[in-house]
N, C-alpha and C. Protein backbone atom coordinates (compact mmCIF):
# COMPACT_ATOMS: atom_id res chain seq x y z
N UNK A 1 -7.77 48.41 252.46
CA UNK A 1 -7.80 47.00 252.85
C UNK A 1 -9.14 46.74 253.49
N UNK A 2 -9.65 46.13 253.12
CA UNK A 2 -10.86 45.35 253.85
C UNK A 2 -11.11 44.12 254.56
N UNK A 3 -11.40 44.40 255.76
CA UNK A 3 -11.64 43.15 256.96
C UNK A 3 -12.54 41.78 256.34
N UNK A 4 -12.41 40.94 256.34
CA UNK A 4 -13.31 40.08 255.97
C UNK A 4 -13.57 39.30 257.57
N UNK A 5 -14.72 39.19 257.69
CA UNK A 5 -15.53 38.72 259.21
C UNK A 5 -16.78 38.30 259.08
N UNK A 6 -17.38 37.56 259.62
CA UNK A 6 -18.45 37.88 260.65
C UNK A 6 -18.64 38.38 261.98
N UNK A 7 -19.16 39.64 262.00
CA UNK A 7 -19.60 39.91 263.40
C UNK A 7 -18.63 40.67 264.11
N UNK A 8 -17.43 40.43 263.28
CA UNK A 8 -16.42 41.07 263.88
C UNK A 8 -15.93 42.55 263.22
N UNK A 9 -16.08 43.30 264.32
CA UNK A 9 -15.16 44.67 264.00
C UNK A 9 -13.42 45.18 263.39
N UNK A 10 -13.34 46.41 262.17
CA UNK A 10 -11.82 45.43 262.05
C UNK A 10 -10.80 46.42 263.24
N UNK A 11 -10.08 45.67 263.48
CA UNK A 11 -8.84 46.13 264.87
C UNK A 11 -8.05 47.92 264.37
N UNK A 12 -8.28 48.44 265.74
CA UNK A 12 -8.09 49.96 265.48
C UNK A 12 -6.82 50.07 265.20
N UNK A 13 -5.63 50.10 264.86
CA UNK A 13 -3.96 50.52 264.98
C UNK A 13 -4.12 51.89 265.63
N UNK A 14 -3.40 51.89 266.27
CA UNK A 14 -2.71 52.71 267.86
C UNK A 14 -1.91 53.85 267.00
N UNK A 15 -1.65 54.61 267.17
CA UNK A 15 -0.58 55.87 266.60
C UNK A 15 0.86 55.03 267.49
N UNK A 16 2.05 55.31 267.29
CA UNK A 16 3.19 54.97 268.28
C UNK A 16 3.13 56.16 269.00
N UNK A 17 2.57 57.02 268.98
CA UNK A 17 2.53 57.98 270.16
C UNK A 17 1.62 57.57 271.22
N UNK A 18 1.00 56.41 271.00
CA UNK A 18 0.06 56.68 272.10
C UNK A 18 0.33 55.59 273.26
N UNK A 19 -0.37 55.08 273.99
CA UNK A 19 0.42 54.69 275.48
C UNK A 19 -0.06 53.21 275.17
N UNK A 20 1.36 52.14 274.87
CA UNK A 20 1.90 51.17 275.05
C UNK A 20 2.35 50.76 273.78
N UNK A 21 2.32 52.15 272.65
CA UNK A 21 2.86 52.01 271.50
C UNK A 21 4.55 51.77 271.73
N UNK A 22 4.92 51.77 270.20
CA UNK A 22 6.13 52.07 269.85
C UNK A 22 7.26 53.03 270.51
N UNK A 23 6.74 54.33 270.94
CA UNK A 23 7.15 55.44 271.90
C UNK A 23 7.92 54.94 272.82
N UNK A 24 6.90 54.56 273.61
CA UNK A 24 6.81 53.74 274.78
C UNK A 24 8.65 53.29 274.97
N UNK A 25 8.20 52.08 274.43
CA UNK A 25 9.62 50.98 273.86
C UNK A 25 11.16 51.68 273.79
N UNK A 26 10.89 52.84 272.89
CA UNK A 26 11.80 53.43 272.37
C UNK A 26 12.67 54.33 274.01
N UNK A 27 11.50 55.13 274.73
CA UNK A 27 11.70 55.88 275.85
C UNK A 27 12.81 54.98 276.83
N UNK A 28 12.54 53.85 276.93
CA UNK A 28 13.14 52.81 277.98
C UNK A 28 14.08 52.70 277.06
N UNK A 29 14.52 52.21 275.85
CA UNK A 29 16.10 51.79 275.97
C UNK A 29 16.91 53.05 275.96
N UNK A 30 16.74 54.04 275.53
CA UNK A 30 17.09 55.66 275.22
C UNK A 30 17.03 56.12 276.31
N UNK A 31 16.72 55.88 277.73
CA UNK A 31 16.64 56.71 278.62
C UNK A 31 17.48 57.17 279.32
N UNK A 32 17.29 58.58 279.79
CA UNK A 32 18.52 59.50 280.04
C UNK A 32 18.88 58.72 281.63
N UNK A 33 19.91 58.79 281.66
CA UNK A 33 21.08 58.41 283.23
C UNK A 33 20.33 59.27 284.00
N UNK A 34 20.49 60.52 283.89
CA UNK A 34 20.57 61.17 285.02
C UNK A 34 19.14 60.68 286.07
N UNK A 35 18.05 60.21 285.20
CA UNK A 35 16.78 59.67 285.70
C UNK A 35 17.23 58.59 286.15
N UNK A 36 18.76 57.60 285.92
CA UNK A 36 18.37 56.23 286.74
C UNK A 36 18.05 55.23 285.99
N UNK A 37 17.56 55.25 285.02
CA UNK A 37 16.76 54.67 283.89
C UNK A 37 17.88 53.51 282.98
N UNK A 38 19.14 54.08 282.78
CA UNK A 38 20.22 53.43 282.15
C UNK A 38 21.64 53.77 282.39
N UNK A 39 22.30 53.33 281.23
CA UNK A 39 23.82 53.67 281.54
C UNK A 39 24.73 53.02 282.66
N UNK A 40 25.88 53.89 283.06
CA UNK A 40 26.59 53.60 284.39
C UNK A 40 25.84 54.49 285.71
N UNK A 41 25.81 53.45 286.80
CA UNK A 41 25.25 54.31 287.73
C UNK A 41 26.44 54.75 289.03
N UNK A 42 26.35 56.15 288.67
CA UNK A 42 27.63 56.39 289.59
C UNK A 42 28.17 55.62 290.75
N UNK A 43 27.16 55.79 291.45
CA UNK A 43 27.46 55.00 292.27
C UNK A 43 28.05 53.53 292.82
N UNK A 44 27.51 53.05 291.58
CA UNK A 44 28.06 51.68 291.58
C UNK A 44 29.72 51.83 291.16
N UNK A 45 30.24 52.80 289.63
CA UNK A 45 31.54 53.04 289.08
C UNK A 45 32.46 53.38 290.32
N UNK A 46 31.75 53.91 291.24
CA UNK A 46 32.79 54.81 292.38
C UNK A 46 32.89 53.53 293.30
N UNK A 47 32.36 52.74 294.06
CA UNK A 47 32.12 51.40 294.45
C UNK A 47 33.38 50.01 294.01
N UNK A 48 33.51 50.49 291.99
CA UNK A 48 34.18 49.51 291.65
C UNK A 48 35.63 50.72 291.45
N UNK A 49 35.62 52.16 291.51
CA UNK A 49 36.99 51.97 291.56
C UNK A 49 37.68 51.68 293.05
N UNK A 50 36.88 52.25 294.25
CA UNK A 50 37.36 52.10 295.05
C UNK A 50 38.02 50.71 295.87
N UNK A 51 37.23 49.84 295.34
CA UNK A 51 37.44 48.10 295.61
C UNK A 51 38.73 48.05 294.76
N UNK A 52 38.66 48.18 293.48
CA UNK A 52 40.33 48.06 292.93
C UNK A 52 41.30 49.06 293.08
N UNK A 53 41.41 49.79 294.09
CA UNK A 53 42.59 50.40 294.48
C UNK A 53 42.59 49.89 296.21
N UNK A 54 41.54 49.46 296.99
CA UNK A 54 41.65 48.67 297.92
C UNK A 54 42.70 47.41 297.62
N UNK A 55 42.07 46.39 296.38
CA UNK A 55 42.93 45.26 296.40
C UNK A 55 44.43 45.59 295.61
N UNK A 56 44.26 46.77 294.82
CA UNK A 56 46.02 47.01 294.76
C UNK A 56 47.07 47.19 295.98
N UNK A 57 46.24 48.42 297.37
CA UNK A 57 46.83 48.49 297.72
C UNK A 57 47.65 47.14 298.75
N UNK A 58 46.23 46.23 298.85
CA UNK A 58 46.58 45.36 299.70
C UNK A 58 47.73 44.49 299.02
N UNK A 59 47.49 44.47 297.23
CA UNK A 59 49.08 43.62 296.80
C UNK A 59 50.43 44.52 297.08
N UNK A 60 49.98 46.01 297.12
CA UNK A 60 51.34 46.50 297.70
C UNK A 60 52.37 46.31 298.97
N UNK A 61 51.37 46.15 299.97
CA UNK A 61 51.36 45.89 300.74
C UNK A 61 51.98 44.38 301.27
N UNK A 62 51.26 43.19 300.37
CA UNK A 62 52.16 42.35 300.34
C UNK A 62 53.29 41.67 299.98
N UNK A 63 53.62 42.65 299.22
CA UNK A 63 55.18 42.79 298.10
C UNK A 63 56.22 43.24 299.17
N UNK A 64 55.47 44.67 299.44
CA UNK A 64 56.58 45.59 300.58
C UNK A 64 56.85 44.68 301.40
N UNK A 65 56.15 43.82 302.28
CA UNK A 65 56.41 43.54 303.58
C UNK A 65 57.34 42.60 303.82
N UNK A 66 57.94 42.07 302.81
CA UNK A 66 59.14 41.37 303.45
C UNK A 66 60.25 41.62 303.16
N UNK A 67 60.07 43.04 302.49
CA UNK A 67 61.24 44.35 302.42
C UNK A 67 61.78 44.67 303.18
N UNK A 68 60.72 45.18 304.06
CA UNK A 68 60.27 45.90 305.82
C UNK A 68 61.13 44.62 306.29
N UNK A 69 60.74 43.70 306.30
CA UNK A 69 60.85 42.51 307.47
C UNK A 69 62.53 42.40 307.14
N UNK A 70 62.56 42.74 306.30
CA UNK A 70 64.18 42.20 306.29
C UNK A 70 65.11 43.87 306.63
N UNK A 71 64.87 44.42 306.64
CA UNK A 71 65.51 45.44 307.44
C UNK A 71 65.22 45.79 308.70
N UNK A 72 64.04 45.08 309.73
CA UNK A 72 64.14 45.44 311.24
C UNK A 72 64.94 44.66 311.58
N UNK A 73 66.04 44.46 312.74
CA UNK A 73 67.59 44.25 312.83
C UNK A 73 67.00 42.86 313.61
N UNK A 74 68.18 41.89 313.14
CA UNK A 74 68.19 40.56 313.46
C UNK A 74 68.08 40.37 315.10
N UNK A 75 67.78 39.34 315.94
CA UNK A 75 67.53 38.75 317.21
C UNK A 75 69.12 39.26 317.80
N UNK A 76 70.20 38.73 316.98
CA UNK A 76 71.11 38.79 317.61
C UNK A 76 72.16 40.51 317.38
N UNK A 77 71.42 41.26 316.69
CA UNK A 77 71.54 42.35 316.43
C UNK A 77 71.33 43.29 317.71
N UNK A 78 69.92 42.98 317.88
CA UNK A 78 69.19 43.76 319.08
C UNK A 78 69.78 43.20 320.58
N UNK A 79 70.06 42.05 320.64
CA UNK A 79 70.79 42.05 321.76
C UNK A 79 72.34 42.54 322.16
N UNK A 80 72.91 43.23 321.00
CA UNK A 80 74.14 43.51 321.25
C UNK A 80 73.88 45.39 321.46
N UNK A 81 72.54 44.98 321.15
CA UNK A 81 72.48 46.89 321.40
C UNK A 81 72.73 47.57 322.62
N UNK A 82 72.86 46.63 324.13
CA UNK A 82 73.33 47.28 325.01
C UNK A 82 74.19 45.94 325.60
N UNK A 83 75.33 46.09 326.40
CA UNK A 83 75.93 44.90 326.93
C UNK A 83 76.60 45.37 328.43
N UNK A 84 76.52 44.80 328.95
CA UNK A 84 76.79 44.65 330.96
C UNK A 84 77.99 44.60 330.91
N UNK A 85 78.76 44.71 331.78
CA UNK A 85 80.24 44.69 332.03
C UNK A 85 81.16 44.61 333.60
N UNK A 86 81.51 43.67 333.70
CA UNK A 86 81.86 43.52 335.32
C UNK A 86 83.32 43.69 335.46
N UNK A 87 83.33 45.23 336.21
CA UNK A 87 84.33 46.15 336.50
C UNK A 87 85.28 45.25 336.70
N UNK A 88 85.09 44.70 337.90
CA UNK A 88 86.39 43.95 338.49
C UNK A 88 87.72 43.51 337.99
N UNK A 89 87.02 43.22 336.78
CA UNK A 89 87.73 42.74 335.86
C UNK A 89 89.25 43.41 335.51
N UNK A 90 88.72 44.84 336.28
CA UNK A 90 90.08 46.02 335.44
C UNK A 90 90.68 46.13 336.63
N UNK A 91 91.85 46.48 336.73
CA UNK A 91 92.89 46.87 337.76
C UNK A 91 93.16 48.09 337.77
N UNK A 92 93.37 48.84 338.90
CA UNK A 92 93.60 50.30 338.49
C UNK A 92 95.29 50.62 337.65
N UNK A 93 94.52 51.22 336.47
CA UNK A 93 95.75 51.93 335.78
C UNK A 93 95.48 50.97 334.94
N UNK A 94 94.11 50.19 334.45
CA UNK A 94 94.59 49.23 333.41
C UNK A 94 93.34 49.70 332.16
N UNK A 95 93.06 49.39 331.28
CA UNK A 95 92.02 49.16 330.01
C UNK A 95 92.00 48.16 329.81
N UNK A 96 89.88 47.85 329.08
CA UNK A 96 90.11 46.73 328.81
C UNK A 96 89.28 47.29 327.19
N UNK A 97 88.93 46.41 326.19
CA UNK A 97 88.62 46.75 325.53
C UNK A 97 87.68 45.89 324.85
N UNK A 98 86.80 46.34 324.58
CA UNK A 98 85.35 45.06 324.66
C UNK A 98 84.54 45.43 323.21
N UNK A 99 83.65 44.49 322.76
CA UNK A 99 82.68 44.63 321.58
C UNK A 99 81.73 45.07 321.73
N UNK A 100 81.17 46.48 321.15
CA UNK A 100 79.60 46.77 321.26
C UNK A 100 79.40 47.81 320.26
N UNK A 101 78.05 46.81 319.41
CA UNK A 101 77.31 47.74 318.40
C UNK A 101 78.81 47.24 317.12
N UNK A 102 79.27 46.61 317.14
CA UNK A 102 80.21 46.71 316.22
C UNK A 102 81.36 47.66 316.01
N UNK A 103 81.74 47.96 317.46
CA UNK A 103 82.75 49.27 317.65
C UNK A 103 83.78 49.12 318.40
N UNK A 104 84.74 48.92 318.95
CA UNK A 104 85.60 48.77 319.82
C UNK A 104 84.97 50.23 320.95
N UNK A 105 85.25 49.15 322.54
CA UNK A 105 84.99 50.29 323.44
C UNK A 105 85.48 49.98 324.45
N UNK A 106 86.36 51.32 325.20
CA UNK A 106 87.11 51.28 325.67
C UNK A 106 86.66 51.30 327.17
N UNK A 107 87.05 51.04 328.51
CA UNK A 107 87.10 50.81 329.79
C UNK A 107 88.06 51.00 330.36
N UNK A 108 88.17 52.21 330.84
CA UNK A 108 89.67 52.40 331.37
C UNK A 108 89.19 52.81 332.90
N UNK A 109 90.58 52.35 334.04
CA UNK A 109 90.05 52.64 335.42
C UNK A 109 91.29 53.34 335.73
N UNK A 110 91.16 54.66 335.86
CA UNK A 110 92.15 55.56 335.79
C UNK A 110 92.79 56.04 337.70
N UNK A 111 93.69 56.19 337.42
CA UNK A 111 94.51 56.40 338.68
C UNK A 111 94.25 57.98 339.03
N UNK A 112 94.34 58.10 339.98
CA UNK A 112 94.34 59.47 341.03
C UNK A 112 95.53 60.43 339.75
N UNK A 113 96.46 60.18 339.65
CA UNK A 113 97.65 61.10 338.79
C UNK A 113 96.68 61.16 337.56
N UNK A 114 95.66 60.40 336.80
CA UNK A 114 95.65 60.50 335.59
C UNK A 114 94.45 61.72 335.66
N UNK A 115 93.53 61.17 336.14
CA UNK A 115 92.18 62.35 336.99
C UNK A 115 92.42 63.58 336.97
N UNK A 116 93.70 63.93 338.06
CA UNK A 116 93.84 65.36 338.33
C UNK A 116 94.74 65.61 337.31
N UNK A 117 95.29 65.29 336.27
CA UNK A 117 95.98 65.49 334.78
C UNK A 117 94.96 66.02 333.97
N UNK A 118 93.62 65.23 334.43
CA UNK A 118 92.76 65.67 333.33
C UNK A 118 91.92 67.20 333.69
N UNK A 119 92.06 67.12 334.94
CA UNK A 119 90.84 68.64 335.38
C UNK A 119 92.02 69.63 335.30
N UNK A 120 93.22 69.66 335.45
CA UNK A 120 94.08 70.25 335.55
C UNK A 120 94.11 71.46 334.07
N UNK A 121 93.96 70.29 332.73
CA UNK A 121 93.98 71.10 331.98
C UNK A 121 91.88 71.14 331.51
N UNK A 122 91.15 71.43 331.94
CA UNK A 122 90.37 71.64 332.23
C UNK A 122 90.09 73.03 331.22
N UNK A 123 90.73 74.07 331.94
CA UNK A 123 90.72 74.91 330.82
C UNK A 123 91.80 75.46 330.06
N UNK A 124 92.75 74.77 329.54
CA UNK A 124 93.37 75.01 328.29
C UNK A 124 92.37 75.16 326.86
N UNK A 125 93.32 75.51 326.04
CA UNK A 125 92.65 75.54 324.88
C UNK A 125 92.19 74.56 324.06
N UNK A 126 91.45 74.19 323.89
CA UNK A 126 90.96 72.32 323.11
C UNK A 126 90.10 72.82 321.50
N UNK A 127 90.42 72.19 321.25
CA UNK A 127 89.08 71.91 319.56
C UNK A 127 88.03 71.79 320.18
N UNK A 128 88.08 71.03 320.77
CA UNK A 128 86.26 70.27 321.23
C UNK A 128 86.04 70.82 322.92
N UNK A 129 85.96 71.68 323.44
CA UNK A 129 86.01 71.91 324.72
C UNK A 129 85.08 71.26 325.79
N UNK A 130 85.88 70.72 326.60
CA UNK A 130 84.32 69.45 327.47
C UNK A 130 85.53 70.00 329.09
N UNK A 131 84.93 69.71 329.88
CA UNK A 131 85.34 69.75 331.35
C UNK A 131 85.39 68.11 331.17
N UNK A 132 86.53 67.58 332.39
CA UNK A 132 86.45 65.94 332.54
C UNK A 132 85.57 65.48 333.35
N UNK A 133 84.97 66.51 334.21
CA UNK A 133 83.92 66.08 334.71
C UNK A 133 81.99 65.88 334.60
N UNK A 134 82.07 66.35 332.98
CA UNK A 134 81.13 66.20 332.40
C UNK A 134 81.40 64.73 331.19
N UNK A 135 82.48 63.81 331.60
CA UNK A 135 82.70 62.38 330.66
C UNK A 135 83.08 61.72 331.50
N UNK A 136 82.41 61.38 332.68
CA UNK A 136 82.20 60.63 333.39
C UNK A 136 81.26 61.01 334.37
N UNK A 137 80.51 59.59 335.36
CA UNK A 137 79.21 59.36 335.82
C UNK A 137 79.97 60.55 337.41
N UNK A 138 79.17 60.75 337.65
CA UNK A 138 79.25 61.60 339.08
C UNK A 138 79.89 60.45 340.02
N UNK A 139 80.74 61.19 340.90
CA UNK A 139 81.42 59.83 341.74
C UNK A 139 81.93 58.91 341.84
N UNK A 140 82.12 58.80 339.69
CA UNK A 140 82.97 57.67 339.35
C UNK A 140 84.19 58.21 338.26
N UNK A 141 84.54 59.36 338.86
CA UNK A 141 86.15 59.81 338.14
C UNK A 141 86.94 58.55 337.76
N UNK A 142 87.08 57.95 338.28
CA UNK A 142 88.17 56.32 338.39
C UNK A 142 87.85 55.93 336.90
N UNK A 143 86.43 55.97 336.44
CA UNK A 143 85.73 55.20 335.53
C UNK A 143 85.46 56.23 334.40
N UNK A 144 86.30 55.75 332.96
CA UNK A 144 85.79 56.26 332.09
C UNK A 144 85.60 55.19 330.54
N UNK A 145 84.80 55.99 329.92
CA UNK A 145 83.70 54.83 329.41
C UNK A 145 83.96 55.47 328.22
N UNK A 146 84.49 54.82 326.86
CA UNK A 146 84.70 55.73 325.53
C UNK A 146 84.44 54.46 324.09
N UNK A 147 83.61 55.28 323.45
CA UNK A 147 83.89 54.41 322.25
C UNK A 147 85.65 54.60 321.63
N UNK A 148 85.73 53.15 321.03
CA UNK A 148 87.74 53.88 320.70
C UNK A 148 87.81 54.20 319.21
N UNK A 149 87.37 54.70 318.56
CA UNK A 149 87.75 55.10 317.84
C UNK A 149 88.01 56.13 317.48
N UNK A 150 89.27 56.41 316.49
CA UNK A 150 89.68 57.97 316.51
C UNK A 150 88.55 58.77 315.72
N UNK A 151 88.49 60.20 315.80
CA UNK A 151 87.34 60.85 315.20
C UNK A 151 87.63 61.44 314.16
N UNK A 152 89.00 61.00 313.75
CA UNK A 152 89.39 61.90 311.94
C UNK A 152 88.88 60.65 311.24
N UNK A 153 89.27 59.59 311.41
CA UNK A 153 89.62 58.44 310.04
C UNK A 153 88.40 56.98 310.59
N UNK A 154 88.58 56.99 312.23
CA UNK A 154 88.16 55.71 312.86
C UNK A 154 88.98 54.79 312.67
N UNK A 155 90.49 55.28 312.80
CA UNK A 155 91.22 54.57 313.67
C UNK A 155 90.98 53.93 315.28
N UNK A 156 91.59 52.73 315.46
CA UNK A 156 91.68 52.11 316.69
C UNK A 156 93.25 52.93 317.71
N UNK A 157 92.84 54.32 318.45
CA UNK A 157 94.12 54.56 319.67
C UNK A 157 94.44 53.77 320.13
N UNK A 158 95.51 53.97 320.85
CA UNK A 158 96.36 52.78 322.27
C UNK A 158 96.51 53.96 322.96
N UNK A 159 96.28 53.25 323.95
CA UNK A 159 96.53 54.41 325.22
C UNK A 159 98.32 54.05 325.99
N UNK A 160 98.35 55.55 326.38
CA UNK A 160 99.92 55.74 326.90
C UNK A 160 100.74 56.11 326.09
N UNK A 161 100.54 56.61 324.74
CA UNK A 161 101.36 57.09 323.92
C UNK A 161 100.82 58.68 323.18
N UNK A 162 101.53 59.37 323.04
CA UNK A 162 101.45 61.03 322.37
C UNK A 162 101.41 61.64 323.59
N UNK A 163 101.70 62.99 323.29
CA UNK A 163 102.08 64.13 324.12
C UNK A 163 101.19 64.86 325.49
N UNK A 164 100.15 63.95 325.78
CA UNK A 164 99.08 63.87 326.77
C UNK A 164 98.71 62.59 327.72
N UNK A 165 99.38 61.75 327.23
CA UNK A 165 99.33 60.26 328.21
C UNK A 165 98.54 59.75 328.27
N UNK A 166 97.65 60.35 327.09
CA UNK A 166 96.78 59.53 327.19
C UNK A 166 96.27 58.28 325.94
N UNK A 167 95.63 59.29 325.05
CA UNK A 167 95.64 57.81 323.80
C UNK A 167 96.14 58.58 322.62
N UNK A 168 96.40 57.40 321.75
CA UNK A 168 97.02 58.28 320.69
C UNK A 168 96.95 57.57 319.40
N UNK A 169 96.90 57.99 318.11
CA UNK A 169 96.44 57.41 317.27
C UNK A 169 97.48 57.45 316.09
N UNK A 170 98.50 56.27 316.15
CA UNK A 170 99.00 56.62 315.30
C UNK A 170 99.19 56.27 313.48
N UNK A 171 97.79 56.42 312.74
CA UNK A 171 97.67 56.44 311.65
C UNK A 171 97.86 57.95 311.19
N UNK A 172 97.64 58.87 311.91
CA UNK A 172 98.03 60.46 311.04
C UNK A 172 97.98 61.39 312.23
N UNK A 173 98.34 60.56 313.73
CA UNK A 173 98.56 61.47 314.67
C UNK A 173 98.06 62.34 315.50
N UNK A 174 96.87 61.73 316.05
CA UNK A 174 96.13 62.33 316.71
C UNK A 174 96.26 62.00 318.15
N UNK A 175 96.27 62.87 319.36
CA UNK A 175 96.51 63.05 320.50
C UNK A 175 95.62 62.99 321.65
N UNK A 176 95.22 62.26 322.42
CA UNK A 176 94.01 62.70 323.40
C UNK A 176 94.57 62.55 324.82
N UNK A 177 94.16 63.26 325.77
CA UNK A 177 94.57 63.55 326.76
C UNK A 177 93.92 62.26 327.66
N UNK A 178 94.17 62.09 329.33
CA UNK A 178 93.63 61.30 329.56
C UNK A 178 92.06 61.03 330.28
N UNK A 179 91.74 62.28 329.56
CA UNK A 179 89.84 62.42 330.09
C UNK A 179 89.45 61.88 328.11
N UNK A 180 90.54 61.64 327.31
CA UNK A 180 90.16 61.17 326.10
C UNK A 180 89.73 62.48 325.15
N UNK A 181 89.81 63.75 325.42
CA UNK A 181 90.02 64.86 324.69
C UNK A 181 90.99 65.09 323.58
N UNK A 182 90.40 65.71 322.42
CA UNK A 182 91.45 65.80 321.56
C UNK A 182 92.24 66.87 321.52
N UNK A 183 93.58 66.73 321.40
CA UNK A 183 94.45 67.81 322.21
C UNK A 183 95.37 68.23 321.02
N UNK A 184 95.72 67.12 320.12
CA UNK A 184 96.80 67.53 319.27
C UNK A 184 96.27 66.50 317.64
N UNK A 185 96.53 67.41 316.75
CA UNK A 185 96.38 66.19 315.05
C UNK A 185 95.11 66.86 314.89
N UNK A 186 94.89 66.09 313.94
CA UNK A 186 93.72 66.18 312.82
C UNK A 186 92.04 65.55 313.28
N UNK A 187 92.14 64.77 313.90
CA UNK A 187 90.99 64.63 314.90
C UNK A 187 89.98 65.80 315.46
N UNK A 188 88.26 65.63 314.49
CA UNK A 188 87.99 67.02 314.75
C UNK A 188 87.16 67.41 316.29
N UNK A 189 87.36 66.08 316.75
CA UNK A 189 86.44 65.84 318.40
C UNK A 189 86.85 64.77 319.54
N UNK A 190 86.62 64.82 320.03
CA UNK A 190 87.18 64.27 321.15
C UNK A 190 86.61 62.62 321.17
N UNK A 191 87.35 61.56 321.69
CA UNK A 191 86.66 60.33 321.89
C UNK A 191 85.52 60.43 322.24
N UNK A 192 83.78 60.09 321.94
CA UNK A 192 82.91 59.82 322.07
C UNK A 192 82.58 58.92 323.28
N UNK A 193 81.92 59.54 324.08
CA UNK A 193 81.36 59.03 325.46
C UNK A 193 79.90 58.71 325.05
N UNK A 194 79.69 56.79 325.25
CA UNK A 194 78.20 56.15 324.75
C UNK A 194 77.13 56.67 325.68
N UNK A 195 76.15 56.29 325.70
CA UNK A 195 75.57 55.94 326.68
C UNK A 195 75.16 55.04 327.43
N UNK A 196 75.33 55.21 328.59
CA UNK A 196 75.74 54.10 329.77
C UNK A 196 75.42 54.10 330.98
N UNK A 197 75.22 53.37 332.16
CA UNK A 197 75.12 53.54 333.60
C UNK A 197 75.37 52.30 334.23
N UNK A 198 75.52 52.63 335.40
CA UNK A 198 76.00 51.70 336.31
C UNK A 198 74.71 51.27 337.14
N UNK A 199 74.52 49.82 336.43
CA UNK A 199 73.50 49.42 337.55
C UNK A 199 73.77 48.30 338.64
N UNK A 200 75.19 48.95 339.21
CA UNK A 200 75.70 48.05 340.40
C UNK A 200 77.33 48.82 340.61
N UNK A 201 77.89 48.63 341.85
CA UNK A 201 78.89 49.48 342.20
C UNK A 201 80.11 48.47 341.13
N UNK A 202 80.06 47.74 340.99
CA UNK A 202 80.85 46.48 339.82
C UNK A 202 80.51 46.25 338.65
N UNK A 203 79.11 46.66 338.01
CA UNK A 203 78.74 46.34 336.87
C UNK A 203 77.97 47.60 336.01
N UNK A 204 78.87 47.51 334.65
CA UNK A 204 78.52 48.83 334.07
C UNK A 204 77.45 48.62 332.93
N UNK A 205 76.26 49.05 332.34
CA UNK A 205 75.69 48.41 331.08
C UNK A 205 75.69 49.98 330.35
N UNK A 206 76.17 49.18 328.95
CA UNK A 206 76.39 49.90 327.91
C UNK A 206 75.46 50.00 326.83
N UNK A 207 74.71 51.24 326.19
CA UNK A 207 73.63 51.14 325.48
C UNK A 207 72.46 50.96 326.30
C-alpha cells in the first residue's frame, strides 16, 4: 500500500504487544481477581451475605414476637400468683377454703387435740414421711396451710372424715391425718404445703 501525501510521513502501526496496543485492552477486561482488577470482591460478597441474614433475622424476630408476647401470663394472671389472707376470719377447729393459682387451698386453724394427734404419730410408719412440725411456720402449730388437692387423682378432700380425722378423699379413698399426711389409699404423698408467710400475726400471704 502506498501513502499518498505531501510532506507527510506514512503512520507507523504499533504491534498489539506494545504499550497502549490491543494487549493492553485485552489485560483489563481479563484480569485476574485475585489482583483486584475484576470479578466479585470478597469482601464486598461477605458484606452482602451478612446484611441478608441480619435482615432475615430481624423478620424472625418480628414474626416470633407476638408468639412470646402471648405466652408471658396475663395482668390478671400474675396477680393471683400470690394472695393475702386475714386469719380472723377462721375460728378455731374451723377451715376455710380459698382460690389460688387455680387450685383450691386449704386454711385450717387446728385445735390443741388435733396438733398433739399429729406429733403423736410423728413416727409411725407413713409413705411420705414428714414430722408435723416441719408443715407448719415455727410458733404457728394452730396454722396449717395446704394446697387441697388429693395427690393420686387431684381430687378435692373434706376434712373430718377417714380413719385419721383428718381429710379424706373420697373418690378412691385416700386418708390424711390431721398434719394432712398420707396415711391410708392410693395417694402417693402427702397434701402439699405452698409457699407462704405470715406478714402479720392475722394475715397470711400465699405465693
Amino acid at each position: 500500500m502506498f501513502w499518498r501525501g505531501r510532506g507527510r510521513t506514512a503512520p507507523q502501526w504499533r504491534s498489539p504487544q506494545a504499550k497502549g496496543g490491543f494487549k493492553v485492552a485485552d489485560g483489563v477486561a481479563g484480569a485476574n481477581p485475585e489482583n483486584g482488577a475484576g470479578g466479585d470482591d470478597p469482601s464486598r460478597r461477605d458484606f452482602i451475605h451478612i446484611a441478608a441474614g441480619a435482615a432475615a433475622a430481624g423478620a424472625a424476630v418480628t414474626i416470633a414476637w407476638p408468639l412470646v408476647d402471648q405466652m408471658n401470663p396475663a395482668g390478671d394472671t400474675l396477680a393471683l400468683a400470690s394472695v393475702e389472707f386475714d386469719l380472723t376470719k377462721v375460728e378455731l377447729g374451723q377451715s376455710v377454703t380459698i382460690k389460688w393459682r387455680g387450685k383450691p387451698l386449704f386454711i385450717r386453724h387446728r385445735t390443741g387435740a388435733e396438733i398433739a394427734a399429729a406429733i403423736k404419730d410423728d413416727n409411725a410408719p407413713m409413705r411420705d414421711p414428714q414430722t408435723d412440725e416441719v408443715r407448719h411456720k415455727p410458733g404457728k402449730a394452730e396454722w396449717l396451710v395446704l394446697i387441697g388437692t388429693c395427690t393420686h387423682l387431684g381430687c378435692v378432700p373434706t376434712f373430718g372424715g377417714g380413719d385419721y380425722k383428718g381429710w379424706f378423699c373420697p373418690c378412691h379413698g385416700s386418708h390424711y391425718d390431721t398434719s394432712g399426711r398420707i396415711r391410708k389409699g392410693p395417694a402417693p404423698t402427702n397434701l402439699a404445703v405452698p409457699e407462704y408467710a405470715f406478714v402479720s400475726d392475722n394475715m397470711v400471704k400465699v405465693g
